[in-house]
C-alpha atoms as a PDB file:
ATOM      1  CA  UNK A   1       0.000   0.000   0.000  1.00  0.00           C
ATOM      2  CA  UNK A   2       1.025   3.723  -0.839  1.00  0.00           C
ATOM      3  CA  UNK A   3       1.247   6.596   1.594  1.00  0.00           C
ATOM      4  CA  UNK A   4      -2.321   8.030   1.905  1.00  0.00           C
ATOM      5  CA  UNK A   5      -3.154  11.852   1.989  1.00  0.00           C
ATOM      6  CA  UNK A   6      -5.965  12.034   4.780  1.00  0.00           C
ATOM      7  CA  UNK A   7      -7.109  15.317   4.058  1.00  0.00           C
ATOM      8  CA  UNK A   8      -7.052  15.476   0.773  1.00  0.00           C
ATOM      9  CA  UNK A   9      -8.680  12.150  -0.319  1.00  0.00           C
ATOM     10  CA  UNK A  10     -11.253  13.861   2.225  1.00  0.00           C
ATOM     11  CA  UNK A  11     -11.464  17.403   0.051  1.00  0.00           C
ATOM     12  CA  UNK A  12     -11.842  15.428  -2.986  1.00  0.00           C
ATOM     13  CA  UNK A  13     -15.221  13.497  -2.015  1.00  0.00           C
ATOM     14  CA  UNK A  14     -18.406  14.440  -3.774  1.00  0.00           C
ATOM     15  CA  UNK A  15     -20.038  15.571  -0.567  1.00  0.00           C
ATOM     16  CA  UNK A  16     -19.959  16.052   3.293  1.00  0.00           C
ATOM     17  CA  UNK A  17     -20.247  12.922   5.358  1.00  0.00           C
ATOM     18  CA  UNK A  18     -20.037  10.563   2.646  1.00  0.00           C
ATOM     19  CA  UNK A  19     -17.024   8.301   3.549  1.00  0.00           C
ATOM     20  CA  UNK A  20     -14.489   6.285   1.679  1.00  0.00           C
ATOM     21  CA  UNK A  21     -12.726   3.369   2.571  1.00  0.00           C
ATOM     22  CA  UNK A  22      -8.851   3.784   3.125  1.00  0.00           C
ATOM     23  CA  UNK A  23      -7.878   0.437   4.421  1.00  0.00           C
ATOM     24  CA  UNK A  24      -9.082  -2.429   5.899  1.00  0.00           C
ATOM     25  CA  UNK A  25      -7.636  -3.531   8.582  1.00  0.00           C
ATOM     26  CA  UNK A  26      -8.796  -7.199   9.995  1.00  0.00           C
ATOM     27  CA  UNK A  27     -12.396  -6.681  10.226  1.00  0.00           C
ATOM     28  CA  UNK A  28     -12.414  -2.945  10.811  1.00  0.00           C
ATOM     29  CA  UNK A  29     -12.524  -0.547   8.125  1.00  0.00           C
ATOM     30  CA  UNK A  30     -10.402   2.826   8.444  1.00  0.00           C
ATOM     31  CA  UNK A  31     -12.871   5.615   6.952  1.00  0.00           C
ATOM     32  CA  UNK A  32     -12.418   9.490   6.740  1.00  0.00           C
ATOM     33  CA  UNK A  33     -15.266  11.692   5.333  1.00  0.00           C
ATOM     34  CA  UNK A  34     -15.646  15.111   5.485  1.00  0.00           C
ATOM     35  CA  UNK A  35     -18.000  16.739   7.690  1.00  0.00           C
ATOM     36  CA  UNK A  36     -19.782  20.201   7.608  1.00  0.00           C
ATOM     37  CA  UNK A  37     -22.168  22.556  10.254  1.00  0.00           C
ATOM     38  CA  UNK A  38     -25.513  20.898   9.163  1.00  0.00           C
ATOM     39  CA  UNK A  39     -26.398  17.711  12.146  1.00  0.00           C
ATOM     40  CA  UNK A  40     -26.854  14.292  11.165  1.00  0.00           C
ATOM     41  CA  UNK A  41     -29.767  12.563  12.632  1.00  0.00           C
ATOM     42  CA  UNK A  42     -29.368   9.559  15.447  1.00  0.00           C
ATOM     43  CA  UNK A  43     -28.094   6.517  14.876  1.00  0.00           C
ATOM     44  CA  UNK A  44     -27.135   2.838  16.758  1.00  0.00           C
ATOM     45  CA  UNK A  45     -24.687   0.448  15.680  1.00  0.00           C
ATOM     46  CA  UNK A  46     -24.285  -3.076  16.324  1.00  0.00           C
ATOM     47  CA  UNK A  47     -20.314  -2.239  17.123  1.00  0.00           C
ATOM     48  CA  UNK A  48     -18.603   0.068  18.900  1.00  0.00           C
ATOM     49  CA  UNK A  49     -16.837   2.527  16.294  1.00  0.00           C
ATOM     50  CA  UNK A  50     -13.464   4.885  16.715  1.00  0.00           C
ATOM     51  CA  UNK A  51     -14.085   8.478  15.561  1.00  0.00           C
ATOM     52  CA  UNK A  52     -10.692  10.588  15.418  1.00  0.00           C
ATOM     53  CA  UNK A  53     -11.082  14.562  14.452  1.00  0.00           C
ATOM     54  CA  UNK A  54      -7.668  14.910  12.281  1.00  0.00           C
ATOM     55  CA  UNK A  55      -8.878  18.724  12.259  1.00  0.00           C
ATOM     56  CA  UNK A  56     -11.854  20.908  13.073  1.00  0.00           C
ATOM     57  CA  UNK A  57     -13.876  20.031  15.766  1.00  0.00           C
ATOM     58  CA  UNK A  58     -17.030  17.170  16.200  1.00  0.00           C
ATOM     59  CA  UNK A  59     -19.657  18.324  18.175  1.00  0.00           C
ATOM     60  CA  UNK A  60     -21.880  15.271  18.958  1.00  0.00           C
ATOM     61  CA  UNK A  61     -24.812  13.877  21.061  1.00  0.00           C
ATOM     62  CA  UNK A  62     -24.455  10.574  22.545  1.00  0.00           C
ATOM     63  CA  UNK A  63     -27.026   9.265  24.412  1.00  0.00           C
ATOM     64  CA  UNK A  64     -28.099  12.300  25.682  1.00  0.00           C
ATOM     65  CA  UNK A  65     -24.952  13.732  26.986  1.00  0.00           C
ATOM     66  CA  UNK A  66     -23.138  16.539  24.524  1.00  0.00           C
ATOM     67  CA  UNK A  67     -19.538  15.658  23.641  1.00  0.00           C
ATOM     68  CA  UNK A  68     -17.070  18.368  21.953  1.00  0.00           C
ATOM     69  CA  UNK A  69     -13.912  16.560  20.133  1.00  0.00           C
ATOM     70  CA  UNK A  70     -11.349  18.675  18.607  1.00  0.00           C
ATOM     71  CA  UNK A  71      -8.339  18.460  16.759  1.00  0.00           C
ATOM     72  CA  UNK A  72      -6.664  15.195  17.610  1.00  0.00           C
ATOM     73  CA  UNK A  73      -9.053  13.677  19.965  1.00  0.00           C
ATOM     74  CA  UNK A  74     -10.759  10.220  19.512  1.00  0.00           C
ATOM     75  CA  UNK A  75     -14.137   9.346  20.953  1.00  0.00           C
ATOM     76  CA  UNK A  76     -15.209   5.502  21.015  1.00  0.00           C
ATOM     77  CA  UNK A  77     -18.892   4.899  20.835  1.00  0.00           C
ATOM     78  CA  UNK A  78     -19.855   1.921  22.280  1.00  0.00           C
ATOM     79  CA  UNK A  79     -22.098  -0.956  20.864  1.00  0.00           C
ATOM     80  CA  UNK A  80     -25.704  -0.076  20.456  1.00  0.00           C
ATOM     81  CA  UNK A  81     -25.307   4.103  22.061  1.00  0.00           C
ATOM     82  CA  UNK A  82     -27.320   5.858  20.704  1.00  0.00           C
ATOM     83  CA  UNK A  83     -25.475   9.158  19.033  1.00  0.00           C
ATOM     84  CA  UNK A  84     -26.415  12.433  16.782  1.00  0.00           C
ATOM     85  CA  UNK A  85     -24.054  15.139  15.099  1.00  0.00           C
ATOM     86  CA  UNK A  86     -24.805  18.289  16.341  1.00  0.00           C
ATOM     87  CA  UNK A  87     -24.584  21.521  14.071  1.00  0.00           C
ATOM     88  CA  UNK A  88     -21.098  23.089  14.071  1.00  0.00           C
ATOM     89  CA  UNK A  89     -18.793  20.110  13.363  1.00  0.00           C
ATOM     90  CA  UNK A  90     -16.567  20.594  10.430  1.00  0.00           C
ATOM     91  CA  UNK A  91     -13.196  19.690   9.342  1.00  0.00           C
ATOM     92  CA  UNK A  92     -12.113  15.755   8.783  1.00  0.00           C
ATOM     93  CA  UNK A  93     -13.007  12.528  10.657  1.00  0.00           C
ATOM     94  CA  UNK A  94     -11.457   9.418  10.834  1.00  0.00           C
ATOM     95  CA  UNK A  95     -13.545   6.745  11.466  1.00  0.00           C
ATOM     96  CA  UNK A  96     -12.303   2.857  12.701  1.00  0.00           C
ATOM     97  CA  UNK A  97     -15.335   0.730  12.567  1.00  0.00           C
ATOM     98  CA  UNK A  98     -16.930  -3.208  11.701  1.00  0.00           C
ATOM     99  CA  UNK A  99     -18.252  -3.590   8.240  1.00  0.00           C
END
């Protein structure tokens, strides 16, 4: 595998939080999308899931309680919590998670 430019494979997607694949690692999949200030509705997943804000800042609601991550910081949701974008995140996420 070649070296990987994070941000710009993220600049050069065809819209905000659509996500492409970078590697695969075991059964995980490494994912970075870019986001933008507009929410994305709630969501559960069957597998806890690594998000890592390489810049900007991810402003998000998980189950209830309202988490900030910025620049460099890595959140884990767990397995089946419940969790919501809230307006204001931008800049580019990398996300670990299961197929």
């Amino acid at each position: 595998m070649s070296v990987v430019t994070v941000s710009e494979t993220a600049s050069a997607l065809p819209r905000a939080w659509s996500s492409t694949v970078l590697a695969r690692v075991g059964t995980a999949s490494v994912r970075v999308l870019r986001m933008d200030a507009l929410p994305v509705e709630e969501e559960r997943h069957d597998e806890a899931e690594a998000l890592l804000v390489l810049d900007g800042c991810l402003e998000l609601s998980v189950d209830g309680r309202e988490v900030t991550v910025g620049p460099g910081g890595m959140y884990v949701v767990g397995a089946g919590v419940p969790h919501a974008v809230r307006p204001g995140s931008r800049g580019t996420l990398l996300i670990v998670d299961r197929d």
